[in-house]
Protein backbone atom coordinates (compact mmCIF):
# COMPACT_ATOMS: atom_id res chain seq x y z
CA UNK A 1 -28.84 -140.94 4.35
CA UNK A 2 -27.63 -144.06 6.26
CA UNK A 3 -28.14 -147.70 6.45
CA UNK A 4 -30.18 -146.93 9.83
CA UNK A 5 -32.52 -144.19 7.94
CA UNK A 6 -34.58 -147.37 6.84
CA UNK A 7 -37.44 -148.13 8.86
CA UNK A 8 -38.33 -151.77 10.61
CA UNK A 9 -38.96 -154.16 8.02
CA UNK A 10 -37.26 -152.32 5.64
CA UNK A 11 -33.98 -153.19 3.34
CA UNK A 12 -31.24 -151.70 4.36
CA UNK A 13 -29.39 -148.47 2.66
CA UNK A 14 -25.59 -147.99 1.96
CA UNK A 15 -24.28 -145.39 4.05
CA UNK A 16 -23.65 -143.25 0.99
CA UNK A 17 -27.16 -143.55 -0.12
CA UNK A 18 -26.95 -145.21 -3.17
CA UNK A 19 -28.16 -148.66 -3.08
CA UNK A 20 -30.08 -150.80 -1.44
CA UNK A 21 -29.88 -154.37 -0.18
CA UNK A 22 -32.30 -156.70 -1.31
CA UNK A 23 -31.33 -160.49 -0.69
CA UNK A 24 -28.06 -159.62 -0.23
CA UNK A 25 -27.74 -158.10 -3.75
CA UNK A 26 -27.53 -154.14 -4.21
CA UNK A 27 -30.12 -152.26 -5.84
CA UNK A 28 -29.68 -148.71 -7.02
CA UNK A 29 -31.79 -145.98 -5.77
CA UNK A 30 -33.19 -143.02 -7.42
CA UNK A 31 -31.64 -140.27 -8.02
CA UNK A 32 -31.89 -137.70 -4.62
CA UNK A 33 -31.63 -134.56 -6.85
CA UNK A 34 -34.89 -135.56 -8.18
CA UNK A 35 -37.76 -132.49 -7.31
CA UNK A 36 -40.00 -134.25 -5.21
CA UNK A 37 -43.19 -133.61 -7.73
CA UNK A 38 -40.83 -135.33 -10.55
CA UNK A 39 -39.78 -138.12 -8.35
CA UNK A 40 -43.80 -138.93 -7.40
CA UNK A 41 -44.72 -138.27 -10.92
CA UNK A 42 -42.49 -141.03 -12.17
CA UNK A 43 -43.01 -143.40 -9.43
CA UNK A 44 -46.55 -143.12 -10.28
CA UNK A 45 -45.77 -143.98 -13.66
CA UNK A 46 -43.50 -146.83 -12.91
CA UNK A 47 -46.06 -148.63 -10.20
CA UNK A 48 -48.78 -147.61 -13.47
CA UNK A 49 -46.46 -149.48 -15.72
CA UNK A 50 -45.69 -152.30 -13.81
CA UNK A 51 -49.38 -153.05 -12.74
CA UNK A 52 -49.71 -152.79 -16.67
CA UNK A 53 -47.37 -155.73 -17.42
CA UNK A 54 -49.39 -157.83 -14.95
CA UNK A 55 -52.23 -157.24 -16.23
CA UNK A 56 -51.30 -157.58 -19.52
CA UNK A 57 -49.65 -160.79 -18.79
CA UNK A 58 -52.41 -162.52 -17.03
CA UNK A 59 -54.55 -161.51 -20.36
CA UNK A 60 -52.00 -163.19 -22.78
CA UNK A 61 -51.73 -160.07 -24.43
CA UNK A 62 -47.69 -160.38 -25.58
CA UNK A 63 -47.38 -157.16 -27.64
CA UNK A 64 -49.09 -154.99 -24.53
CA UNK A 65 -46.57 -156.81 -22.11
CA UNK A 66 -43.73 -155.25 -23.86
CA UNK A 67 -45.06 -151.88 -23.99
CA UNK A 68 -45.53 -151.75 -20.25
CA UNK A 69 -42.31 -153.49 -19.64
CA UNK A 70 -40.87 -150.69 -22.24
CA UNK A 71 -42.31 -148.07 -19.76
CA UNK A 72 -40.89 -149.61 -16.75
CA UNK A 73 -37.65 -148.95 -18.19
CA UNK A 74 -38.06 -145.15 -19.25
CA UNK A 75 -39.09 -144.50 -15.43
CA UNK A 76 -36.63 -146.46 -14.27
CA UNK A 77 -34.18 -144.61 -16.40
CA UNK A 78 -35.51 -141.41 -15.69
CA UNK A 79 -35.40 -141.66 -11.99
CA UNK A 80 -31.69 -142.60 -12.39
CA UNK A 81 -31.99 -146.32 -11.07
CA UNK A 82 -30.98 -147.85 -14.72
CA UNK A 83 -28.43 -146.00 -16.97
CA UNK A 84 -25.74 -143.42 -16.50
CA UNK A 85 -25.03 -143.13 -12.34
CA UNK A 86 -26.54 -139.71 -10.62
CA UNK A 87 -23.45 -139.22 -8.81
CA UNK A 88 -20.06 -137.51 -10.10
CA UNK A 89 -17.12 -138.64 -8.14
CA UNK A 90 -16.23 -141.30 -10.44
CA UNK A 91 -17.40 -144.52 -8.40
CA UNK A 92 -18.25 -147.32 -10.41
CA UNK A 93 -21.50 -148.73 -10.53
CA UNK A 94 -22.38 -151.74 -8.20
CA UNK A 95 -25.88 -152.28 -9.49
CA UNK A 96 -27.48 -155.45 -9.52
CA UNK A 97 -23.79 -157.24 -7.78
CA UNK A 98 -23.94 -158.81 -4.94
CA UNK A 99 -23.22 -157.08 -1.80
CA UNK A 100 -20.63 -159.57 -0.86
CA UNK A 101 -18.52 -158.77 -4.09
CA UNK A 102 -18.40 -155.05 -3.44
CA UNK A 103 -16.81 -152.38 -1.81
CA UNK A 104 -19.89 -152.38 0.96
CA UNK A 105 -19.05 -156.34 1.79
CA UNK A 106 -17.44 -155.02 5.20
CA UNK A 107 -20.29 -153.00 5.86
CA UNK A 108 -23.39 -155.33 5.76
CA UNK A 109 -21.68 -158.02 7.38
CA UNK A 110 -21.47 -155.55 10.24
CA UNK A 111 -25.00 -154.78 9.79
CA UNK A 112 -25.42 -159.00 9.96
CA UNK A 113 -23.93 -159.35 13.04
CA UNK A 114 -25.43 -157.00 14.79
């Protein structure tokens, strides 16, 4: 995976596969080890979840809003993009930072100028 496997109007991916860059901040994929019937299943539960906390919220319904918001978490967590990294080689993680304050600052400014 590289930052040119993204397609047009896409953001674009670190070259190591990792994150990607939203708004200039990083964003931390899913785990690639993921079987791809586990990976859809949980997808399916997270876009489930998250269509739950809208709906939940435009009801007023407070108490439901956290349950979804509670299961947008676990998928999250389970697809490795919140919690413990997916990747051994001891890099830290750069979740959530902005690209500018990381290791892959060099890297998307190239991607900028181009």
């Amino acid at each position: 995976m590289n930052a040119e496997a993204h397609g047009p109007g896409e953001p674009p991916r670190t070259p190591d596969g990792r994150y990607l860059v939203v708004r200039g901040r990083l964003w931390r994929l899913s785990n690639p080890a993921l079987a791809p019937e586990t990976r859809e299943a949980l997808v399916a539960e997270l876009m489930a979840a998250r269509r739950d906390v809208g709906v939940q919220g435009r009801a007023g319904n407070r108490q439901a809003v956290r349950e979804a918001r509670a299961r947008v978490n676990r998928a999250k967590w389970a697809l490795g993009e919140r919690g413990p990294v997916w990747w051994s080689d001891g890099t830290p993680d750069m979740n959530r930072k902005l690209v500018k304050n990381t290791p892959y600052a060099a890297w998307f400014e190239g991607l900028c100028s181009v």
